[in-house]
PDB file of N, CA and C in Angstrom:
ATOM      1  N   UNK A   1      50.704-104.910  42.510  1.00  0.00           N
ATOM      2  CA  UNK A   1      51.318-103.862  43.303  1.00  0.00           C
ATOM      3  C   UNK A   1      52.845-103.951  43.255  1.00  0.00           C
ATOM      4  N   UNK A   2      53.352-105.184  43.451  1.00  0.00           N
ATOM      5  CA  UNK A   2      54.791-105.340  43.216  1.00  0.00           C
ATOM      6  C   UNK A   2      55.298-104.598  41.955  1.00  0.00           C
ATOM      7  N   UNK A   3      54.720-104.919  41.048  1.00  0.00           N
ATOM      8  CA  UNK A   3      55.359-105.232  39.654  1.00  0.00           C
ATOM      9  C   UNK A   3      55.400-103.450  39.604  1.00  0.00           C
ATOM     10  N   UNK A   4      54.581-102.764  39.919  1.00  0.00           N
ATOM     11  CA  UNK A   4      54.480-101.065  40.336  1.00  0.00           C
ATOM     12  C   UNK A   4      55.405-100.538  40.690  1.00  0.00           C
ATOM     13  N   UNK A   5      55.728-101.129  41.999  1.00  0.00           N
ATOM     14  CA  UNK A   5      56.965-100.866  42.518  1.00  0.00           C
ATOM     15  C   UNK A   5      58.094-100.787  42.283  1.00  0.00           C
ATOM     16  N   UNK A   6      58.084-101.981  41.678  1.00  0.00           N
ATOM     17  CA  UNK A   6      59.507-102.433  40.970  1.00  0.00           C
ATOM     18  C   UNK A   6      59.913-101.412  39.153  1.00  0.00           C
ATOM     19  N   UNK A   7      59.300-101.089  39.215  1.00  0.00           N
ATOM     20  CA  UNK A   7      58.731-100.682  37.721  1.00  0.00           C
ATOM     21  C   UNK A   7      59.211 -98.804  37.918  1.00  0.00           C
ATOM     22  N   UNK A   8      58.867 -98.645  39.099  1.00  0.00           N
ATOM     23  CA  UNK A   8      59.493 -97.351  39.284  1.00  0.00           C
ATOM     24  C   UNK A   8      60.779 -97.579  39.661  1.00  0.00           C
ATOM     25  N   UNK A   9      61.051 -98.055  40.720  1.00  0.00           N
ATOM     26  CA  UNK A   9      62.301 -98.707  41.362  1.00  0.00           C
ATOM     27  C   UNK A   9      63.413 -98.426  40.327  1.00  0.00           C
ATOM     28  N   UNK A  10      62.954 -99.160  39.033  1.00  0.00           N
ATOM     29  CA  UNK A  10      63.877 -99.727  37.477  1.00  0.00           C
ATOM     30  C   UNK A  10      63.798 -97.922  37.330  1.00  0.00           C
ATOM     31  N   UNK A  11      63.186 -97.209  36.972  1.00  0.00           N
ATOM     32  CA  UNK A  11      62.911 -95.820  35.730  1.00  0.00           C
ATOM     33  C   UNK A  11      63.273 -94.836  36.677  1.00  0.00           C
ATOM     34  N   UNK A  12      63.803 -95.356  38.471  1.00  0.00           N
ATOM     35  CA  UNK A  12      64.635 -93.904  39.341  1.00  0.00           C
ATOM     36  C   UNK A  12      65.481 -94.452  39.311  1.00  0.00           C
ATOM     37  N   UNK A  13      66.239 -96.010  39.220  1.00  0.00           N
ATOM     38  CA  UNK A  13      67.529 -96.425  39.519  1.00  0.00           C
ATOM     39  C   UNK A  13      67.589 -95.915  41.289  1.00  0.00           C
ATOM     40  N   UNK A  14      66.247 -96.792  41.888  1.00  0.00           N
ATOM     41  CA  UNK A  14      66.732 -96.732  43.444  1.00  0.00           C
ATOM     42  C   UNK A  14      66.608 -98.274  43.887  1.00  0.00           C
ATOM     43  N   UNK A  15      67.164 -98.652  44.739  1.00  0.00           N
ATOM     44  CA  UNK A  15      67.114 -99.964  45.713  1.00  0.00           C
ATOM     45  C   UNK A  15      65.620-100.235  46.099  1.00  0.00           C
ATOM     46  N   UNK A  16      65.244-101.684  46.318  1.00  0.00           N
ATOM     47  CA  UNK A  16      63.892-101.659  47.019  1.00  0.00           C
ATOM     48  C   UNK A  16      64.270-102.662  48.200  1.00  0.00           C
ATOM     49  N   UNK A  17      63.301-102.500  49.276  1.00  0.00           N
ATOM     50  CA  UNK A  17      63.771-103.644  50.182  1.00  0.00           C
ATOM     51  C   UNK A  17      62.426-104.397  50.265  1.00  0.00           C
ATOM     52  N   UNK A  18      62.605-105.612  50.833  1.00  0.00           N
ATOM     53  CA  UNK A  18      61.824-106.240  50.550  1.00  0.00           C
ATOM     54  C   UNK A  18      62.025-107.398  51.378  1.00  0.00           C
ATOM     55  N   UNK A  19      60.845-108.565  51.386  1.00  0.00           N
ATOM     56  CA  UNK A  19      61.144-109.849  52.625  1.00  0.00           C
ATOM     57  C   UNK A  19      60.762-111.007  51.119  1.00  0.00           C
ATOM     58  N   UNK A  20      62.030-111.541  51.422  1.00  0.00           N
ATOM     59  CA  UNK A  20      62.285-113.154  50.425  1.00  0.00           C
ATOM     60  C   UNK A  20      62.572-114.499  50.417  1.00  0.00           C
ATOM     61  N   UNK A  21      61.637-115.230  50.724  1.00  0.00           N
ATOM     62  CA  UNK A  21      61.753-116.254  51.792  1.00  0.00           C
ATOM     63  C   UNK A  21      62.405-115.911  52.896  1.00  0.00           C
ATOM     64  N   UNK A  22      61.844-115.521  53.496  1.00  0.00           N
ATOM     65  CA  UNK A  22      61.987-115.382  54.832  1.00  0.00           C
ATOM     66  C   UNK A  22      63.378-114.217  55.705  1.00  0.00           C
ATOM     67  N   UNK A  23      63.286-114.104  54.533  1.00  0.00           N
ATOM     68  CA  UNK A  23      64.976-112.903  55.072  1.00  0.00           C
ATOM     69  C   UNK A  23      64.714-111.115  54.057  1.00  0.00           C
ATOM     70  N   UNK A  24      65.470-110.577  54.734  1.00  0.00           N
ATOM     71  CA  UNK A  24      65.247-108.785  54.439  1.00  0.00           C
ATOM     72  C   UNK A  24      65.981-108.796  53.876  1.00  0.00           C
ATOM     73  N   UNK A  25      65.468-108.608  52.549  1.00  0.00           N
ATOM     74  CA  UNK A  25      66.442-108.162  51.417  1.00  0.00           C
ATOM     75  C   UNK A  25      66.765-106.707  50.908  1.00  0.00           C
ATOM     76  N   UNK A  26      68.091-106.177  50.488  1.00  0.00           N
ATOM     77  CA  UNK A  26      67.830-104.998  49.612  1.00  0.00           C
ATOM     78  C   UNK A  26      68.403-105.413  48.212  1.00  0.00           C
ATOM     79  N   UNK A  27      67.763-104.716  47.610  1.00  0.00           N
ATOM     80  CA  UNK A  27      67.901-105.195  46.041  1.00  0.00           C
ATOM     81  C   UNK A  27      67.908-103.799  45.353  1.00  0.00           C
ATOM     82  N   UNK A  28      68.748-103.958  44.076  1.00  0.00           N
ATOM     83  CA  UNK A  28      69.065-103.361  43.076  1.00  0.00           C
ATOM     84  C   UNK A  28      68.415-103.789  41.745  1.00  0.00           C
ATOM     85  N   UNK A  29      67.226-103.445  41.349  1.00  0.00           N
ATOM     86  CA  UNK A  29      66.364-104.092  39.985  1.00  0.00           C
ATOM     87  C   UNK A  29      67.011-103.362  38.925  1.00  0.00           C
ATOM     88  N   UNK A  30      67.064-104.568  37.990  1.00  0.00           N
ATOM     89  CA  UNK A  30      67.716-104.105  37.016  1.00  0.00           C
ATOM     90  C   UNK A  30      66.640-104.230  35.642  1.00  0.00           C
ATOM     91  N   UNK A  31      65.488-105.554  35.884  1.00  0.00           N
ATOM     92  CA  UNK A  31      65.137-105.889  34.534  1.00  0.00           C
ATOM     93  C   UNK A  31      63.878-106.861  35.431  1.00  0.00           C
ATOM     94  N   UNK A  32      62.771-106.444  34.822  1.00  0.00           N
ATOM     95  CA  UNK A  32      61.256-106.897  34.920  1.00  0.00           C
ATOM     96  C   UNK A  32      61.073-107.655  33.568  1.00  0.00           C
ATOM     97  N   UNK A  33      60.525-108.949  34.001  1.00  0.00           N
ATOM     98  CA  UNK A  33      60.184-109.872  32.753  1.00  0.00           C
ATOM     99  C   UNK A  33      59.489-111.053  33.244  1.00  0.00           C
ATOM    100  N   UNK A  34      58.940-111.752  32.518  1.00  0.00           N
ATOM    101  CA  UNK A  34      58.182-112.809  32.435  1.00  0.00           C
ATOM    102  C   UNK A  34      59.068-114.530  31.958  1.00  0.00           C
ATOM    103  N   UNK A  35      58.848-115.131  32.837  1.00  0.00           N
ATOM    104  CA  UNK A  35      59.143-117.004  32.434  1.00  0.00           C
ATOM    105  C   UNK A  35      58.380-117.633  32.869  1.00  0.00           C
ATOM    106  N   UNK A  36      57.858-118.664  31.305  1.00  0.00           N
ATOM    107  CA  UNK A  36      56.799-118.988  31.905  1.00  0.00           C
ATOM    108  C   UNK A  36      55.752-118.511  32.482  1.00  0.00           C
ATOM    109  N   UNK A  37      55.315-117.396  31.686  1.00  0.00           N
ATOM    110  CA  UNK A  37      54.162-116.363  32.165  1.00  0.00           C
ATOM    111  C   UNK A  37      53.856-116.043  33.631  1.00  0.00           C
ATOM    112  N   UNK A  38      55.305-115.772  34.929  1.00  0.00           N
ATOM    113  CA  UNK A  38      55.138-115.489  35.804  1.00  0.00           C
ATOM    114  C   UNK A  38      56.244-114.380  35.342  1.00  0.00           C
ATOM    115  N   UNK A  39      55.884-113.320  36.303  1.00  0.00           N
ATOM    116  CA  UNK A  39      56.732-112.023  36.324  1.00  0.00           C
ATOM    117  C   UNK A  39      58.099-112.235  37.120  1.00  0.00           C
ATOM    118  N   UNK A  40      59.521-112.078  36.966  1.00  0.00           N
ATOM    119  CA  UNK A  40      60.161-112.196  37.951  1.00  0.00           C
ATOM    120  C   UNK A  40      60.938-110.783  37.246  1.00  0.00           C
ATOM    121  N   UNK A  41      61.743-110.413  38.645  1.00  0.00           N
ATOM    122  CA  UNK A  41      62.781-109.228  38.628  1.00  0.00           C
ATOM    123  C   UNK A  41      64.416-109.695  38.587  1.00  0.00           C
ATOM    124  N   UNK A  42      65.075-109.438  37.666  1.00  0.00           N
ATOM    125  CA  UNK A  42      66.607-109.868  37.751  1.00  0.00           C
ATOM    126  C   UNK A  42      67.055-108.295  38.517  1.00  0.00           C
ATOM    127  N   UNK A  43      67.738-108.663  39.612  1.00  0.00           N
ATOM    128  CA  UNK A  43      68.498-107.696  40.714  1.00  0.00           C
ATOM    129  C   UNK A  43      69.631-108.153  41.419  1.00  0.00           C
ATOM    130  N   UNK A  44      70.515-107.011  41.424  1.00  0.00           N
ATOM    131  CA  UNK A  44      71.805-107.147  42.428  1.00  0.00           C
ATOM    132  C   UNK A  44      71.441-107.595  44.048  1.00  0.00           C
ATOM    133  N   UNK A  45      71.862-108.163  44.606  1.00  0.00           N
ATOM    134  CA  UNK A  45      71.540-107.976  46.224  1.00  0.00           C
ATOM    135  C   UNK A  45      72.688-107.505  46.634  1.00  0.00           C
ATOM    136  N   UNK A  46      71.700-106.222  47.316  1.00  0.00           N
ATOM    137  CA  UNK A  46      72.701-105.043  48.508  1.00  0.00           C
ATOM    138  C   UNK A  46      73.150-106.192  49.703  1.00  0.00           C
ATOM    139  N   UNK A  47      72.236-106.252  50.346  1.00  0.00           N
ATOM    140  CA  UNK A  47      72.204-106.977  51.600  1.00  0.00           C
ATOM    141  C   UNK A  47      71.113-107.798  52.070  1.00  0.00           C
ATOM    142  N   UNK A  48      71.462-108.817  52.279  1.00  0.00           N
ATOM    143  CA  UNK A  48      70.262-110.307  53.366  1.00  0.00           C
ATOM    144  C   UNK A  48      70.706-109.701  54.677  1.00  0.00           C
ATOM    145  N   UNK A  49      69.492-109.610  54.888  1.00  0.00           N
ATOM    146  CA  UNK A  49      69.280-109.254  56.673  1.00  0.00           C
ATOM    147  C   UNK A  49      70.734-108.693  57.689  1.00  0.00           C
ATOM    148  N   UNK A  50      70.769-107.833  56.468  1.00  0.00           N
ATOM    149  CA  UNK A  50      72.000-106.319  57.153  1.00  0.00           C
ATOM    150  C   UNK A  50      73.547-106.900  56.432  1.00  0.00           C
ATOM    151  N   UNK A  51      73.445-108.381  55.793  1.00  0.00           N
ATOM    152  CA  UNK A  51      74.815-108.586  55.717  1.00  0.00           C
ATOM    153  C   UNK A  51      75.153-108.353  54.418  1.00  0.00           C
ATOM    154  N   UNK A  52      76.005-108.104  53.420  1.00  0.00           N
ATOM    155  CA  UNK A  52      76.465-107.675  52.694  1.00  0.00           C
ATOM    156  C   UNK A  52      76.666-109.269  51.801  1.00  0.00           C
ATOM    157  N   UNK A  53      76.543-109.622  50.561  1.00  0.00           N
ATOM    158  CA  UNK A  53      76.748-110.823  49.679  1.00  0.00           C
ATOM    159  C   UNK A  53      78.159-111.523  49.574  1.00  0.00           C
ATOM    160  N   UNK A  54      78.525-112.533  49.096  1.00  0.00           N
ATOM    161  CA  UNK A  54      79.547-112.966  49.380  1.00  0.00           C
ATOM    162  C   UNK A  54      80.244-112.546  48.005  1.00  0.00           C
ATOM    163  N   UNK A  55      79.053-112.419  47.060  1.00  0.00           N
ATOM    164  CA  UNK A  55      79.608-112.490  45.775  1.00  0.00           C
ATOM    165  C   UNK A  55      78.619-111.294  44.999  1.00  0.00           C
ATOM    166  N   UNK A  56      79.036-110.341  44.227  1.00  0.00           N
ATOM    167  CA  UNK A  56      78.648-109.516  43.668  1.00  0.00           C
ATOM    168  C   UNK A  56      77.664-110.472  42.402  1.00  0.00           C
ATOM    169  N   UNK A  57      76.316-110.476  41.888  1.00  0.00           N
ATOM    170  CA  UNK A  57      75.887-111.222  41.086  1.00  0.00           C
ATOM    171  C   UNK A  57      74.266-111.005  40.730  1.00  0.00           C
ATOM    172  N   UNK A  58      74.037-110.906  39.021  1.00  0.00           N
ATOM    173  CA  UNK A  58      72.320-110.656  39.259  1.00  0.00           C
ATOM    174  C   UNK A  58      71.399-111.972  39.757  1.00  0.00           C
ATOM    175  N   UNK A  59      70.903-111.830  39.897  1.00  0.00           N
ATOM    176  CA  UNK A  59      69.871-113.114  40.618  1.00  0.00           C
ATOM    177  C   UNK A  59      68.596-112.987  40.440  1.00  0.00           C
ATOM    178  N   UNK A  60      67.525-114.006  40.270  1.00  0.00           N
ATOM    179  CA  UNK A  60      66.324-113.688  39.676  1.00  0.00           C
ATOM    180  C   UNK A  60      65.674-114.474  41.005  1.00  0.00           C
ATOM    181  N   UNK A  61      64.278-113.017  41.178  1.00  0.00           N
ATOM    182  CA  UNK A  61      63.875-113.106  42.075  1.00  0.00           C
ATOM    183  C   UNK A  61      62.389-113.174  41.532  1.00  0.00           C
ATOM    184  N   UNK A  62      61.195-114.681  42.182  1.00  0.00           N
ATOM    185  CA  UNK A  62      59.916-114.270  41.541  1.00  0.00           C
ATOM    186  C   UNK A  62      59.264-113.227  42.131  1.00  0.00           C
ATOM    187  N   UNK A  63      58.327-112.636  41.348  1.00  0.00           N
ATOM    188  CA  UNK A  63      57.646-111.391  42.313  1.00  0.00           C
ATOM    189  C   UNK A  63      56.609-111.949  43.236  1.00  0.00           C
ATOM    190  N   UNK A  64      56.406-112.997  43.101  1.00  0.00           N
ATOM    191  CA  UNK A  64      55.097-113.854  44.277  1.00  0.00           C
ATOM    192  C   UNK A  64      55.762-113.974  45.457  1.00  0.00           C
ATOM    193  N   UNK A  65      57.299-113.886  45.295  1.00  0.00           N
ATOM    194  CA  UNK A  65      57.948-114.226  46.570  1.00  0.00           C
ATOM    195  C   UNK A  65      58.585-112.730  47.524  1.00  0.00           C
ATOM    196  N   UNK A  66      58.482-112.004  46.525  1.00  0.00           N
ATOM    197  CA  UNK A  66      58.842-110.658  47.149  1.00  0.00           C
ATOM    198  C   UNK A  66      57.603-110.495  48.221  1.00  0.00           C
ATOM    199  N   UNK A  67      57.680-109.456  49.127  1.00  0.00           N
ATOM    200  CA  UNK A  67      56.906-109.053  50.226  1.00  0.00           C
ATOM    201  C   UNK A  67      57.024-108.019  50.626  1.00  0.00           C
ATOM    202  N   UNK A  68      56.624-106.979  51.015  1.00  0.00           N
ATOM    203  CA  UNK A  68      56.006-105.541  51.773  1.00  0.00           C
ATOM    204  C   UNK A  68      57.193-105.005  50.998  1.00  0.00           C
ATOM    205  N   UNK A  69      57.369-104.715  49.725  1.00  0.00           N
ATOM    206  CA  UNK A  69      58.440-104.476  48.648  1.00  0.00           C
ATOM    207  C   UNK A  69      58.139-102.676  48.873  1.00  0.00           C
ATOM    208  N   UNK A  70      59.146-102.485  49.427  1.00  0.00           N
ATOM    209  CA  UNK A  70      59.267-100.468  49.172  1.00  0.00           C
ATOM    210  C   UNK A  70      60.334 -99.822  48.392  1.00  0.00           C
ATOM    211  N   UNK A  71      60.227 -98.841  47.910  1.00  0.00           N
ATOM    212  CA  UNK A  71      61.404 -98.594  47.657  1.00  0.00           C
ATOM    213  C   UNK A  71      62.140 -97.610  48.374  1.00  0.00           C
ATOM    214  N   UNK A  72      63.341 -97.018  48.213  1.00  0.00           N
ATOM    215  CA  UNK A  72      64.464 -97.191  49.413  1.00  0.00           C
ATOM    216  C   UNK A  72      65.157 -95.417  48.320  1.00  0.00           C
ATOM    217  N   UNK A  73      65.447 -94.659  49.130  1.00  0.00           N
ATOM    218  CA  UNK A  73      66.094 -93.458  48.429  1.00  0.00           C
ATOM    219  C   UNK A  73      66.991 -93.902  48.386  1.00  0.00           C
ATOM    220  N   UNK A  74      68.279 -94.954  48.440  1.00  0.00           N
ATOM    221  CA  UNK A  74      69.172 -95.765  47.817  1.00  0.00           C
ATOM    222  C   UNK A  74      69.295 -95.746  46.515  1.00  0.00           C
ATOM    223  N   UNK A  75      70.267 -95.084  45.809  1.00  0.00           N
ATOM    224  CA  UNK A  75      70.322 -95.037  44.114  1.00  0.00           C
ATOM    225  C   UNK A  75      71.343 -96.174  43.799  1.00  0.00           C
ATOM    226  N   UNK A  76      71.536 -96.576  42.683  1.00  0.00           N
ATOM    227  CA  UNK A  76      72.358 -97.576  42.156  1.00  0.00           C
ATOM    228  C   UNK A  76      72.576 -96.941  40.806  1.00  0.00           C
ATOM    229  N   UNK A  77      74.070 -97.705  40.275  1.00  0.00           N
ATOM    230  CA  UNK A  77      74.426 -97.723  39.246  1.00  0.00           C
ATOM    231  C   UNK A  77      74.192 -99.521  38.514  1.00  0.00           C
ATOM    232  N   UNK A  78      73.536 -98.874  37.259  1.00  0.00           N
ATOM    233  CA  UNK A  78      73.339-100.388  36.546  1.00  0.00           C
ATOM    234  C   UNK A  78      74.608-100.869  36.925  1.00  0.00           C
ATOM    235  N   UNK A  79      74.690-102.640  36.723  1.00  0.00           N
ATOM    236  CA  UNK A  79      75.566-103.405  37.076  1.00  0.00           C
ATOM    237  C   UNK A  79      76.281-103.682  35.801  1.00  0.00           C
ATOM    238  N   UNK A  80      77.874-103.352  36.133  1.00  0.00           N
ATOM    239  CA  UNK A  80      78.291-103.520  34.672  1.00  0.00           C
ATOM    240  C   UNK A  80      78.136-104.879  33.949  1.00  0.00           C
ATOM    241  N   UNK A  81      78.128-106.522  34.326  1.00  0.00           N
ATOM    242  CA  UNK A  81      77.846-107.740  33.487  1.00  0.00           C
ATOM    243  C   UNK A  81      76.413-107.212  32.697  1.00  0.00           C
ATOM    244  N   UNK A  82      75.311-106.729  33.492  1.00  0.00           N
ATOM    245  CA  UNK A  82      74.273-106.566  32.547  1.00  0.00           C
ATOM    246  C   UNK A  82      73.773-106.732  31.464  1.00  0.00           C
ATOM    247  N   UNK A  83      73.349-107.249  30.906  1.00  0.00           N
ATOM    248  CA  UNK A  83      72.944-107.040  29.336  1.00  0.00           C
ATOM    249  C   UNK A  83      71.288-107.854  28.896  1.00  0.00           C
ATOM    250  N   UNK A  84      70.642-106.132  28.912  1.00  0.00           N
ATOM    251  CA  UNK A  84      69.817-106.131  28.654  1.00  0.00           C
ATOM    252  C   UNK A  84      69.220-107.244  27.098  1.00  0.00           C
ATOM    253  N   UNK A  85      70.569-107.358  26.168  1.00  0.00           N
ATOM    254  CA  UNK A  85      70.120-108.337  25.025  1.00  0.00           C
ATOM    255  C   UNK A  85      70.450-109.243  25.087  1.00  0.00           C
ATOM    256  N   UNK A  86      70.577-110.060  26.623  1.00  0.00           N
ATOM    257  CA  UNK A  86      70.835-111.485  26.932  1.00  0.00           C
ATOM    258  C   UNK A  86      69.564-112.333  26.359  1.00  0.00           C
ATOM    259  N   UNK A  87      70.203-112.957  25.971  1.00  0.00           N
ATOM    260  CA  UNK A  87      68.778-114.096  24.748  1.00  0.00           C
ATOM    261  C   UNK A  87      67.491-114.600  25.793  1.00  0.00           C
ATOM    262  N   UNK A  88      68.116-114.210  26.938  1.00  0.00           N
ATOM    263  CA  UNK A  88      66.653-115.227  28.592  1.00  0.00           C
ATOM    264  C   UNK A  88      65.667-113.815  28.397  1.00  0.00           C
ATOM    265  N   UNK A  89      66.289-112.680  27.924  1.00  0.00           N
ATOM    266  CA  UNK A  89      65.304-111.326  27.911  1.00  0.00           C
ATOM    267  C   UNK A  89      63.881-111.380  26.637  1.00  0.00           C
ATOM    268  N   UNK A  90      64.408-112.222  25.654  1.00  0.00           N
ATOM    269  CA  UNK A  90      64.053-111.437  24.719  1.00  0.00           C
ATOM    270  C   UNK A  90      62.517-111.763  24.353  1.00  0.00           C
ATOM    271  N   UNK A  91      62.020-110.877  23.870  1.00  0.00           N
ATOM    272  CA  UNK A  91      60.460-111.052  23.794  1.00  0.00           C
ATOM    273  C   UNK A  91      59.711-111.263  25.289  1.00  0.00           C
ATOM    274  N   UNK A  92      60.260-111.304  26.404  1.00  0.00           N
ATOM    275  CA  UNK A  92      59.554-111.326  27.757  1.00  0.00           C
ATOM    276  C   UNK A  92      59.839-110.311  28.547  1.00  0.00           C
ATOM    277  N   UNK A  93      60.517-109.022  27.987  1.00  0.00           N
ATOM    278  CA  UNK A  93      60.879-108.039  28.791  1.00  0.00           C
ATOM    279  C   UNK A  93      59.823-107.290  28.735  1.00  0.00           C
ATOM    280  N   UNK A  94      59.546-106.837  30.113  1.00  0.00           N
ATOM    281  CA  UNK A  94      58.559-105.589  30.369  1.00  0.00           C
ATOM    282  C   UNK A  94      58.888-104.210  30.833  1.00  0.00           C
ATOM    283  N   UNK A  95      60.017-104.128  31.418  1.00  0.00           N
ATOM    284  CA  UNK A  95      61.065-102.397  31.118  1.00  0.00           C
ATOM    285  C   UNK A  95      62.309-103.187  32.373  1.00  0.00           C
ATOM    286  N   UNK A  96      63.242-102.625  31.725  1.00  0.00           N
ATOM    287  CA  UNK A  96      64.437-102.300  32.006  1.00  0.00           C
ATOM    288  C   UNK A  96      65.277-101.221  32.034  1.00  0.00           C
ATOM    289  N   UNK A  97      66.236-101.232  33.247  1.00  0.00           N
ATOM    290  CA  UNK A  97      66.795 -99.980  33.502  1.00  0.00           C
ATOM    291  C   UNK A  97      67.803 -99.957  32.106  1.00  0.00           C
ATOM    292  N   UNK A  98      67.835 -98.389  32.116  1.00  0.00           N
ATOM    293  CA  UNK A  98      69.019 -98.351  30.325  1.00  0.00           C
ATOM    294  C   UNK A  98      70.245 -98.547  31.033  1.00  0.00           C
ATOM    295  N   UNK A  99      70.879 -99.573  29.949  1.00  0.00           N
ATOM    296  CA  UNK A  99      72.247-100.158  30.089  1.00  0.00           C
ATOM    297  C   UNK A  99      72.988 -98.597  29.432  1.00  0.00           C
ATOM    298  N   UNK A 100      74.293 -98.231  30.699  1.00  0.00           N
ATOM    299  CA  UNK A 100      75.279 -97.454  30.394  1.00  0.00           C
ATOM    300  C   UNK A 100      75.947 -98.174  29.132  1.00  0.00           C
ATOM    301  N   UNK A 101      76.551 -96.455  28.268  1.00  0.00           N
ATOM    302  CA  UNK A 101      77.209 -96.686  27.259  1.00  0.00           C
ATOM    303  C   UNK A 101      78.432 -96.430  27.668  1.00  0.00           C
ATOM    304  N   UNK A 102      79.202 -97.425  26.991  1.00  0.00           N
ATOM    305  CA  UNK A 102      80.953 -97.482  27.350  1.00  0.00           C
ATOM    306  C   UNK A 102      81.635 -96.239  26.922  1.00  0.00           C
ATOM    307  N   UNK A 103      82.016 -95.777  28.064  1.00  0.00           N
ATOM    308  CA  UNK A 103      82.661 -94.562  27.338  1.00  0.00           C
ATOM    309  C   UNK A 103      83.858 -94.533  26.722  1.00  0.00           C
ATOM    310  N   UNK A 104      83.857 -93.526  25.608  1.00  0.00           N
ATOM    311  CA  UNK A 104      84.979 -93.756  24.593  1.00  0.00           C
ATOM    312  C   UNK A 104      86.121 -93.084  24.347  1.00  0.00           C
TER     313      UNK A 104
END
């Protein structure tokens, strides 16, 4: 059911919120994949339990640990570090949001 969620989440470019160890997260999914044949989501965090991050950064979240995961009419713009052909992606990606092209 997660991986559903998240999977649309990625192909509208909206936020999902969600409970992660123990705190309310909102998240920005950027990239669904597998390590070690468990599924995890690399995402921005909006906000832990209303507060805003200290540090702008993707972070990999497992999906066993996500919880009552919705998604949120919150849109996002991919995160510019991104890169979908980071070598931790390759051959374990299962969809990712399309990386913006630099405009010229």
């Amino acid at each position: 059911m997660s991986a559903a969620v998240l999977l649309e989440a990625i192909a509208l470019r909206k936020c999902v919120e969600a409970e992660y160890n123990r705190d309310r997260v909102t998240l920005a999914p950027h990239i669904l994949y597998t390590r070690h044949g468990e599924p995890y989501v690399d995402a921005i965090t909006i906000n832990r339990n209303g507060q805003p991050p200290r540090e702008i950064k993707l972070g990999a979240y497992k999906l066993t640990g996500l919880r009552d995961l919705v998604i949120t009419e919150r849109a996002f713009e991919p995160f510019g570090l991104f890169r979908e052909s980071d070598p931790k992606y390759a051959d374990v990606t299962l969809f990712s949001v399309a990386a913006e092209k630099a405009a010229e």
